[in-house]
Protein backbone atom coordinates (compact mmCIF):
# COMPACT_ATOMS: atom_id res chain seq x y z
CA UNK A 1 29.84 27.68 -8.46
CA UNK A 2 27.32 29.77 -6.63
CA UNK A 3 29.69 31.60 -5.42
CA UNK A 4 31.15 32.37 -8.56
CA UNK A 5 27.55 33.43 -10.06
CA UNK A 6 27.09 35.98 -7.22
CA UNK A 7 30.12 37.32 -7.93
CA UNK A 8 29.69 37.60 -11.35
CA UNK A 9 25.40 39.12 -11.06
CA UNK A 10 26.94 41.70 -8.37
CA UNK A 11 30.43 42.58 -10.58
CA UNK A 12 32.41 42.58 -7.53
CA UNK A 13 34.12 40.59 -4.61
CA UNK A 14 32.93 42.75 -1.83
CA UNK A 15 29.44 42.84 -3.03
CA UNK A 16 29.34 39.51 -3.27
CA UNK A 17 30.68 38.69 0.16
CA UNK A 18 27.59 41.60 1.41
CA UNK A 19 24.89 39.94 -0.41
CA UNK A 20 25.89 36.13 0.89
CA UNK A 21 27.34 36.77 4.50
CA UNK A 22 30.28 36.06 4.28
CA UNK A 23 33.72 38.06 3.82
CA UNK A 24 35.55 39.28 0.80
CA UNK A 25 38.37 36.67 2.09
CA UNK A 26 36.45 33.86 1.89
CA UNK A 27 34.38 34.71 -1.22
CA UNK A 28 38.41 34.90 -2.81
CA UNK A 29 39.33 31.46 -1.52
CA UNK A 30 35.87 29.85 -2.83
CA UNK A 31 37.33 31.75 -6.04
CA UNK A 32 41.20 30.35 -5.90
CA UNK A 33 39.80 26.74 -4.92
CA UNK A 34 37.08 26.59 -7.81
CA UNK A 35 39.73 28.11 -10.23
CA UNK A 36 41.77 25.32 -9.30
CA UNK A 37 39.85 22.80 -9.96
CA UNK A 38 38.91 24.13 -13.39
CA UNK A 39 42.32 24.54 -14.22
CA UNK A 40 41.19 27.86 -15.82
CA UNK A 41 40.80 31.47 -14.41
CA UNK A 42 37.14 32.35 -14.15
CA UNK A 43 37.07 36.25 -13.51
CA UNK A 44 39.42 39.39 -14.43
CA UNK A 45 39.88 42.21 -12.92
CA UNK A 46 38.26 45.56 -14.54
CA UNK A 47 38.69 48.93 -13.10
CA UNK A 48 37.46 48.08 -9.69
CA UNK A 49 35.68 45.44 -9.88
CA UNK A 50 35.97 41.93 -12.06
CA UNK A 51 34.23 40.25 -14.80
CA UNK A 52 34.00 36.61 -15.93
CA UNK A 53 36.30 35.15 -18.10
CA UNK A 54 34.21 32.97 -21.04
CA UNK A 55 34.57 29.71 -18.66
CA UNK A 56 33.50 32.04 -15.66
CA UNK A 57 30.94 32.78 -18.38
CA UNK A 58 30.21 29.02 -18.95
CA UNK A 59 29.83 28.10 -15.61
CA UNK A 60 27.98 30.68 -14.23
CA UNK A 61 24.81 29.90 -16.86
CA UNK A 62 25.67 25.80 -15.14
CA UNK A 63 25.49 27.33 -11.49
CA UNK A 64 21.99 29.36 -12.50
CA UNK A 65 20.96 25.59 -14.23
CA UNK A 66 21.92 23.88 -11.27
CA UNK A 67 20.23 26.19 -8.94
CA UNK A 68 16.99 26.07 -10.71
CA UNK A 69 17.30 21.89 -10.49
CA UNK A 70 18.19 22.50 -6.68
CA UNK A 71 15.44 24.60 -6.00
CA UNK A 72 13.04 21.96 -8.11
CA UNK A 73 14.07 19.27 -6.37
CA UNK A 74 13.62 21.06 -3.01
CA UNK A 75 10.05 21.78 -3.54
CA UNK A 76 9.78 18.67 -4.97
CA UNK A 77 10.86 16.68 -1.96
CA UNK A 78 8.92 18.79 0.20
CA UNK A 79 5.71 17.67 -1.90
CA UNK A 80 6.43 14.95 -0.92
CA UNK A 81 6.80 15.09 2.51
CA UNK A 82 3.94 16.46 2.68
CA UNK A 83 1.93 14.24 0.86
CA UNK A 84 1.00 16.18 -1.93
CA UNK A 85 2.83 13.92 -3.99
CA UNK A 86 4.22 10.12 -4.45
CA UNK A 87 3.57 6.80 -5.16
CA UNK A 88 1.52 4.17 -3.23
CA UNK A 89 1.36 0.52 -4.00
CA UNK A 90 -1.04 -1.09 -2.84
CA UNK A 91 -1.68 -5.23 -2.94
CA UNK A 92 -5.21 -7.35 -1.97
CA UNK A 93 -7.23 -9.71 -2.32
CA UNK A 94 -10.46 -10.47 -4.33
CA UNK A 95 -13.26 -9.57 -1.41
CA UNK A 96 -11.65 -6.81 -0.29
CA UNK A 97 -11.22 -5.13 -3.61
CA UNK A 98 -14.62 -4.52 -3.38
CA UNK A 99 -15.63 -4.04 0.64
CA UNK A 100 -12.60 -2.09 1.85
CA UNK A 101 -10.60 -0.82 -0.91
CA UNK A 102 -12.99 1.12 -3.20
CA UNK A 103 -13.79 3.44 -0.53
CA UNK A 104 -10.78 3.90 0.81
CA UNK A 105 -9.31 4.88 -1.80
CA UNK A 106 -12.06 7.44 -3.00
CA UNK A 107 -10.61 9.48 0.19
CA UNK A 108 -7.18 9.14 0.01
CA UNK A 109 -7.54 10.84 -3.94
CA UNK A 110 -9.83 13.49 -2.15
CA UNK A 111 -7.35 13.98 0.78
CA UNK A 112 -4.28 13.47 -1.24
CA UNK A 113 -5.19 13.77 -4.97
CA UNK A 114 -1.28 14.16 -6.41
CA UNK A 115 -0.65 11.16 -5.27
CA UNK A 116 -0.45 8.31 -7.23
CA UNK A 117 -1.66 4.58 -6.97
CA UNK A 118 0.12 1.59 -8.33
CA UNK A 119 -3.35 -1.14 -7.01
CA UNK A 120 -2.74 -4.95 -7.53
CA UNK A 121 -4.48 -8.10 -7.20
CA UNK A 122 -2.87 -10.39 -5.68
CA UNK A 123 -4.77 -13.70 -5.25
CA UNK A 124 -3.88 -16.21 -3.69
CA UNK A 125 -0.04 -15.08 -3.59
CA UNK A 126 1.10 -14.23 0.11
CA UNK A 127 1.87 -10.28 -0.50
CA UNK A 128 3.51 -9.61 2.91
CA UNK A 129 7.11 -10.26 1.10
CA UNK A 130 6.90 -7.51 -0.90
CA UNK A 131 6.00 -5.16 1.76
CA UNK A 132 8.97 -6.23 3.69
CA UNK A 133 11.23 -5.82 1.01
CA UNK A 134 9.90 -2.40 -0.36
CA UNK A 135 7.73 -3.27 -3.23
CA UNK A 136 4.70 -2.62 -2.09
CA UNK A 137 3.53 0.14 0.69
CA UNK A 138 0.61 -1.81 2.16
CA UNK A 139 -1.44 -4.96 1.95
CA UNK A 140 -4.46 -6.29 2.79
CA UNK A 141 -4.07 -9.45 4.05
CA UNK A 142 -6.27 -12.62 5.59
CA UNK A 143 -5.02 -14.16 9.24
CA UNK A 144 -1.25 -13.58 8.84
CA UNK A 145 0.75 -16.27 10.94
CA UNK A 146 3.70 -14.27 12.19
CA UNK A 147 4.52 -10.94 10.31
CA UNK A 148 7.94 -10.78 8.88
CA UNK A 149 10.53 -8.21 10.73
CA UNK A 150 9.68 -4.26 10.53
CA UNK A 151 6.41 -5.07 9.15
CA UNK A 152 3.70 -3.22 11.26
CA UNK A 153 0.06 -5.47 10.92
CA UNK A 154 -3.33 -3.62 11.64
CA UNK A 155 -6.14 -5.34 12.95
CA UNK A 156 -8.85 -4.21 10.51
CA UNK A 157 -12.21 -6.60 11.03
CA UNK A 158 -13.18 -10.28 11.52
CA UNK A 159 -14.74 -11.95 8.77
CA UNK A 160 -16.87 -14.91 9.93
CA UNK A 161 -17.87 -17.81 8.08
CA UNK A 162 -21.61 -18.92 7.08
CA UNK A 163 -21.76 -22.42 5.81
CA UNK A 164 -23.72 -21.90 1.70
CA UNK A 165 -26.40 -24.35 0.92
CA UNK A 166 -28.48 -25.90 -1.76
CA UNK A 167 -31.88 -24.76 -1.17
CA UNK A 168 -33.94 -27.87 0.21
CA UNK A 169 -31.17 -29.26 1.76
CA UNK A 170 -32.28 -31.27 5.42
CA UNK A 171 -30.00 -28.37 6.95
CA UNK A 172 -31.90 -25.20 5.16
CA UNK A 173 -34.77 -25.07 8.28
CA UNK A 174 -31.84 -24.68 10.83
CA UNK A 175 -30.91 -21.06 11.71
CA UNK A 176 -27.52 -22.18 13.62
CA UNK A 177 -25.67 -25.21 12.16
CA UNK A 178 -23.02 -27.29 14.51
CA UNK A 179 -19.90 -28.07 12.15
CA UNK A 180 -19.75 -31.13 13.16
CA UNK A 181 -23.30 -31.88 11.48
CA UNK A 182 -21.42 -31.09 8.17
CA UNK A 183 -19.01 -33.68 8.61
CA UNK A 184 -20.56 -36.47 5.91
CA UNK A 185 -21.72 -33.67 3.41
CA UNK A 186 -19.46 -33.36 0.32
CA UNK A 187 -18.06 -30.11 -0.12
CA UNK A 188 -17.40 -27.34 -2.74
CA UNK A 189 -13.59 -26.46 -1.63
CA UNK A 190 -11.45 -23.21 -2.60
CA UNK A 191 -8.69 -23.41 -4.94
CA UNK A 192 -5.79 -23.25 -4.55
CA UNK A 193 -6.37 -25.41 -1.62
CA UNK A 194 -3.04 -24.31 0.86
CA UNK A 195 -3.80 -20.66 1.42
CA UNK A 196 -4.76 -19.41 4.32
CA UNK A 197 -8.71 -18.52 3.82
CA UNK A 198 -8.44 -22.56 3.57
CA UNK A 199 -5.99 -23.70 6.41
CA UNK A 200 -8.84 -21.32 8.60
CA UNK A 201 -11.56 -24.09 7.53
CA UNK A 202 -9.64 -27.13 7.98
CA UNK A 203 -8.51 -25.75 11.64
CA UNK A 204 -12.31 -25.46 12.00
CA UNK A 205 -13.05 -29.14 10.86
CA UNK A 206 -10.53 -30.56 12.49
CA UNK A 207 -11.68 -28.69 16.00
CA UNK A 208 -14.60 -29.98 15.43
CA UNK A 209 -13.42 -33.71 14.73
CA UNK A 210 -13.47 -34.23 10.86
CA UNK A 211 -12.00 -33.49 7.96
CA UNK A 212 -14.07 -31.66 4.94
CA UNK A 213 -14.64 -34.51 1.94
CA UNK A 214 -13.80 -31.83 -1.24
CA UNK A 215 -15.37 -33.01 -4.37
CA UNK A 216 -15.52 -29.99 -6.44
CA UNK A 217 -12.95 -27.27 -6.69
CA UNK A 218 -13.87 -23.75 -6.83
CA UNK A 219 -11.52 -20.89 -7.73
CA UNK A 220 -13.43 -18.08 -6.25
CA UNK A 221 -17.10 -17.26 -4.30
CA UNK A 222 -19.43 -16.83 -7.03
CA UNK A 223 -18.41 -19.98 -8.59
CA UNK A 224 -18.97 -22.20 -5.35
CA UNK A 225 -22.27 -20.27 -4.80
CA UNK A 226 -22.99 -21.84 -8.57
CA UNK A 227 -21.70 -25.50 -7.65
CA UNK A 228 -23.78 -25.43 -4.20
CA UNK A 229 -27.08 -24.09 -6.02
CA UNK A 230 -26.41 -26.67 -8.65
CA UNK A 231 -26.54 -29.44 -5.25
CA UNK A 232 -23.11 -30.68 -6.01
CA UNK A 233 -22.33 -29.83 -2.44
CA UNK A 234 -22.52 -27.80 0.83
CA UNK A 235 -19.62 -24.59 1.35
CA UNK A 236 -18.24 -22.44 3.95
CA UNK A 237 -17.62 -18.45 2.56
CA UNK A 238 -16.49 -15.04 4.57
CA UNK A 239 -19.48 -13.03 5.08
CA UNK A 240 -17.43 -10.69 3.04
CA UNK A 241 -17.56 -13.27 0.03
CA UNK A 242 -21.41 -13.16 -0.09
CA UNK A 243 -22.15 -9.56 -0.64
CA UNK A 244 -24.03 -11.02 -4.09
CA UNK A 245 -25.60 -14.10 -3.11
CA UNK A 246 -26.54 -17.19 -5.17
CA UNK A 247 -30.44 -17.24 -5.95
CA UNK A 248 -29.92 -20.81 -5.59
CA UNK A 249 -28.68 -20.89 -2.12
CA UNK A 250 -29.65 -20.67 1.64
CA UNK A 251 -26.92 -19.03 4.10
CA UNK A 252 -26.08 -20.14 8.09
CA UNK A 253 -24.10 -19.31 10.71
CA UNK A 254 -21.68 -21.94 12.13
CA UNK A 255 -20.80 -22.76 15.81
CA UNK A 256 -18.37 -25.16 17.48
CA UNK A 257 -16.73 -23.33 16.43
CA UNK A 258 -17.36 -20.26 14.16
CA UNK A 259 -14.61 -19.88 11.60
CA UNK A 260 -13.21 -16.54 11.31
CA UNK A 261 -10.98 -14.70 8.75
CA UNK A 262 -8.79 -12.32 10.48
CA UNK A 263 -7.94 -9.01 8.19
CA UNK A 264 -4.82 -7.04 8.72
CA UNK A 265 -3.61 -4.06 6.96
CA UNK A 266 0.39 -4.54 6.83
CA UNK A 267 2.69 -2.25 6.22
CA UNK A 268 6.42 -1.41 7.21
CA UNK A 269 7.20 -0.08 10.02
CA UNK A 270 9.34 3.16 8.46
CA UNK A 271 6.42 4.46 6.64
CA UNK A 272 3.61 4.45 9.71
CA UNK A 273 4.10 8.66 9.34
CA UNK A 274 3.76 9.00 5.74
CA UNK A 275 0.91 10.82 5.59
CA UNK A 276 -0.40 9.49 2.37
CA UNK A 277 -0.06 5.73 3.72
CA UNK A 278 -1.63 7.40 7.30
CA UNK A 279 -4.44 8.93 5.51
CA UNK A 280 -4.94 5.39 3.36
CA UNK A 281 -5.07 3.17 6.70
CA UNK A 282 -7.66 5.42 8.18
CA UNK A 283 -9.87 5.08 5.18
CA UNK A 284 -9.61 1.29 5.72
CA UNK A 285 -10.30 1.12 9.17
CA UNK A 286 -13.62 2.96 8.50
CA UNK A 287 -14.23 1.20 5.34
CA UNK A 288 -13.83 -1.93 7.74
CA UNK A 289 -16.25 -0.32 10.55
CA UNK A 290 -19.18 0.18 7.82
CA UNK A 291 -18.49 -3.72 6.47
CA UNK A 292 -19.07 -4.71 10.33
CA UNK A 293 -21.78 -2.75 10.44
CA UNK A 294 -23.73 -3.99 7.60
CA UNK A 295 -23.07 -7.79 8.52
């Protein structure tokens, strides 16, 4: 069909063949083969030269249509090679929505501001599925076990634990607290209690020879800041979980042994040089240096 249009914008074979490279034979068999298939004749033959028939008319304004869509898509796709364009989505959890992700994300829409975010909370799902299978372009993630196949992890920081207490507790004069010391206190748990941030406690506790007596249920940080201030028990949060801390409350570090969170970024392996997704995991990594760095 292009060939047919340059035939028709030039009014002859020859010219045709001149302006496209190739030679007045083959511009005639790209003309017998597409006349076959339309079942039609598409030019006629006028003095020297030939004009279009009305369907050489017909398809010649499709070819134009179709080379303008061509040429869109083209510039299109190379938008989005580029990363001047696109779609990220993008899954976490609660604490790092607001340590890591706000500022990352500030420079990726500086670096990359045609491209578009799809963000979700997820909390206390497991969001690595959805990265294998394609939903999702990157998550933030706490201590992943194993990642699934083609899905690239990146360390990002460690998150320690401090244990929370009511102020006045016989503990609150101690700078460093042994877990084990913690071992008769009743504690304000996380719920749900199976995800990870929790498994990383009870590994603690059990290391260190008990296991933690939950009596209150907390669904997020602020909350079990609000049971412990209230003295309905003692709590272990992330250092990342205490950016706003309980008036209410004293904070310690924990040995033998320190609980840590591990953070990943994870993200499949196929899109490590999309430079969107590139840009993105840089800005985490630094958001992550500056969270170390004000612990």
């Amino acid at each position: 069909m292009q060939v047919l249009r340059a035939v028709v914008t030039s009014g002859s074979v020859t010219a045709a063949a001149t302006n496209l490279g190739y030679t007045p034979s083959a511009i005639s068999q790209q003309i017998a083969t597409l006349e076959r298939e339309a079942g039609i004749p598409l030019l006629e033959r006028v003095g020297r030269g030939v004009q279009p028939t009305a369907a050489g008319r017909l398809l010649t304004e499709h070819a134009a249509i179709i080379s303008r869509h061509v040429a869109e898509a083209e510039t299109a796709l190379a938008d989005l090679r580029a990363g001047r364009t696109g779609r990220l989505a993008i899954r976490y959890f609660a604490t790092a929505g607001s340590a890591l992700v706000p500022p990352a994300l500030a420079r990726l829409r500086t670096a990359h501001p045609g491209v578009q975010v799809d963000l979700k909370l997820v909390d206390p799902g497991d969001p690595l599925p959805e990265v294998a299978q394609g939903h999702a372009d990157l998550a933030i993630v706490v201590h992943p076990r194993a990642a699934p196949r083609g899905v690239h992890m990146t360390h990002l920081l460690d998150d320690p634990y401090r244990v929370v207490l009511p102020r006045g507790h016989r503990l609150a004069t101690k700078r460093v607290i042994d877990l084990a010391n913690l071992a008769e206190e009743p504690w304000v748990g996380e719920w749900p209690m199976g995800g990870p941030c929790w498994q990383i406690i009870l590994d603690a506790c059990a290391a260190a020879g008990f296991t933690p007596n939950v009596t209150v249920e907390s669904e997020d940080y602020t909350n079990a800041q609000g049971f412990v201030a209230a003295g309905l028990g003692i709590s272990l949060i992330p250092v990342m979980g205490l950016a706003n801390p309980h008036p209410g409350i004293v904070v310690r570090r924990i040995r033998n042994p320190e609980p840590i969170r591990e953070i990943h970024a994870a993200i499949r392996e196929s899109t490590l040089d999309n430079p969107p997704l590139a840009e993105l995991l840089s800005a985490l990594r630094d958001a992550a240096h500056h969270a170390v760095q004000g612990k």
